[in-house]
Each structure stands twice: as C-alpha cells, then as structure tokens.
Protein backbone atom coordinates (compact mmCIF):
# COMPACT_ATOMS: atom_id res chain seq x y z
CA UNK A 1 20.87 139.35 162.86
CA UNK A 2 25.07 139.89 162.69
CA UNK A 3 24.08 143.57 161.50
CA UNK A 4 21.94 144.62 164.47
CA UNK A 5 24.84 143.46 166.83
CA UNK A 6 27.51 145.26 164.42
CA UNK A 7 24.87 148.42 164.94
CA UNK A 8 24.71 147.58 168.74
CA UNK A 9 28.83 147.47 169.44
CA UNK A 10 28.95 150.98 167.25
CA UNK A 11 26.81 152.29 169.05
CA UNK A 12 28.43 151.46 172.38
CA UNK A 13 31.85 152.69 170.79
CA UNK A 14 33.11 156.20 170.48
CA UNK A 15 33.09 157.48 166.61
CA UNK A 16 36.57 157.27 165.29
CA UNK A 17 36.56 159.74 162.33
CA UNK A 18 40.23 159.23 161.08
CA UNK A 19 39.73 155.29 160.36
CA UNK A 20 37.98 154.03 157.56
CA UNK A 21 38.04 150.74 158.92
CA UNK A 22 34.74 148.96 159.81
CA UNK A 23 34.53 148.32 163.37
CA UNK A 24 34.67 144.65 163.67
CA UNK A 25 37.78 144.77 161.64
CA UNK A 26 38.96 147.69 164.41
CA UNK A 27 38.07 145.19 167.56
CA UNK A 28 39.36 142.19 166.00
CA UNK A 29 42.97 142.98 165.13
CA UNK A 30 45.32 145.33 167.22
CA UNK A 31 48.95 146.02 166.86
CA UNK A 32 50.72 144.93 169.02
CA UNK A 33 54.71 145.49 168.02
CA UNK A 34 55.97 146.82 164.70
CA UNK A 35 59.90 145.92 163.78
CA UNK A 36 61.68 147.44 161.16
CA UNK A 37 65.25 147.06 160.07
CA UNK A 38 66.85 148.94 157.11
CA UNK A 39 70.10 148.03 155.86
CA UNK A 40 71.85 150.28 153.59
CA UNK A 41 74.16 148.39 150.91
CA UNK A 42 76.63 151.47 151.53
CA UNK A 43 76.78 151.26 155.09
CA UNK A 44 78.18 147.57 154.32
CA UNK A 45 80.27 148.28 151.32
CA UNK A 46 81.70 150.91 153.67
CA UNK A 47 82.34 148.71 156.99
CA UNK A 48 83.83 146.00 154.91
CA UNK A 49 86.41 148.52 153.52
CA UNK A 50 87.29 149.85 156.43
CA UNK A 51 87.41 146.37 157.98
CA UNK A 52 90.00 144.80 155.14
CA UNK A 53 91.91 147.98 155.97
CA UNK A 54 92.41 147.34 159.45
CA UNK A 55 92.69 143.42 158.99
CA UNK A 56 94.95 143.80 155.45
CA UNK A 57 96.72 146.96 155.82
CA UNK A 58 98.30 146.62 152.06
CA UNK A 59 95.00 145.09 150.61
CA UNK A 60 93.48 148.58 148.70
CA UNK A 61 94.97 151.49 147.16
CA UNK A 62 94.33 154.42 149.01
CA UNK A 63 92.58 156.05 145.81
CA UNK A 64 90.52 152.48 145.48
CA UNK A 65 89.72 153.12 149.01
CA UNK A 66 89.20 156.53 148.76
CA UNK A 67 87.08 156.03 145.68
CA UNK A 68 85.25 153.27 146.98
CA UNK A 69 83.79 155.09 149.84
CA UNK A 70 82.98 157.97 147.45
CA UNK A 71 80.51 155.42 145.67
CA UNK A 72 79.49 153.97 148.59
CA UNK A 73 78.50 157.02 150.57
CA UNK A 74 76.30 158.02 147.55
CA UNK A 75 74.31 154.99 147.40
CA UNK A 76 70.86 154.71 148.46
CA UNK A 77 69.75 151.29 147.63
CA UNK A 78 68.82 149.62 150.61
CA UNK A 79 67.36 146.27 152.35
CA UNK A 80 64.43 146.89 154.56
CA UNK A 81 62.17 144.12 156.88
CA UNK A 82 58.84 145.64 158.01
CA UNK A 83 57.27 143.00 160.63
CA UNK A 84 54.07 143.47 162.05
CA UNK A 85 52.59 141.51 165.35
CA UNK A 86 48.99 141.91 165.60
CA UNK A 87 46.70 140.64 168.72
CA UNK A 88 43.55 139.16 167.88
C-alpha cells in the first residue's frame, strides 16, 4: 500500500537526477540554515602575542616574538563546528 503512494508522489514530482536520495527522505527533511565556524590555532597563538605585546610591552623578546609568529603563521591545525538545522 505505502509503495503505490511512494509511486504516486514520484510521479507528481519532477525527476531530480543529481540526488540519490529516495524521495520521501527528499520531502521529509529540508535544510534550513547551515553554520560553520573555523578557528585556526594560529590565528589565536598570533592575537594573543600581539595582545601581551600591547598589554606587557617588556613581556617577549622580539626574536621570541618574531619567532613565534613564524610558527604560528605556518600552522594549519584548526577547530571547526559544522551545524546543520533541518525542517521537517
């Protein structure tokens, strides 16, 4: 019985051929905002140099400094929060 209605609704629906997805699964879940934040351990080693600096003026060498950002500029590891809001 379910399948002749899941025939029915396709039938009524335009093909979409770049989804794999079944389409109940299509109708039932939309997106409805996607968030993502990426934080880049760098970026923060960085700001909190430059922050003691300005706060400490006498706190780093200026070769610590100067090699710290070094290190810090060639970095990649990062922190990154994907959230996704679906509608039902």
């Amino acid at each position: 019985m379910i399948q002749h209605v899941r025939q029915r609704v396709a039938k009524l629906l335009p093909a979409n051929p770049e989804i794999s997805i079944p389409v109940s699964t299509v109708l039932e879940t939309g997106v409805e905002s996607v968030t993502a934040v990426t934080l880049r351990w760098g970026t923060v080693v960085s700001a909190a140099a430059v922050a003691s600096v300005h706060v400490w003026p006498e706190s780093l060498p200026v070769r610590l400094l100067a090699a710290v950002l070094a290190a810090a500029a060639m970095d990649r590891s990062s922190l990154t929060h994907v959230r996704v809001r679906r509608t039902l």
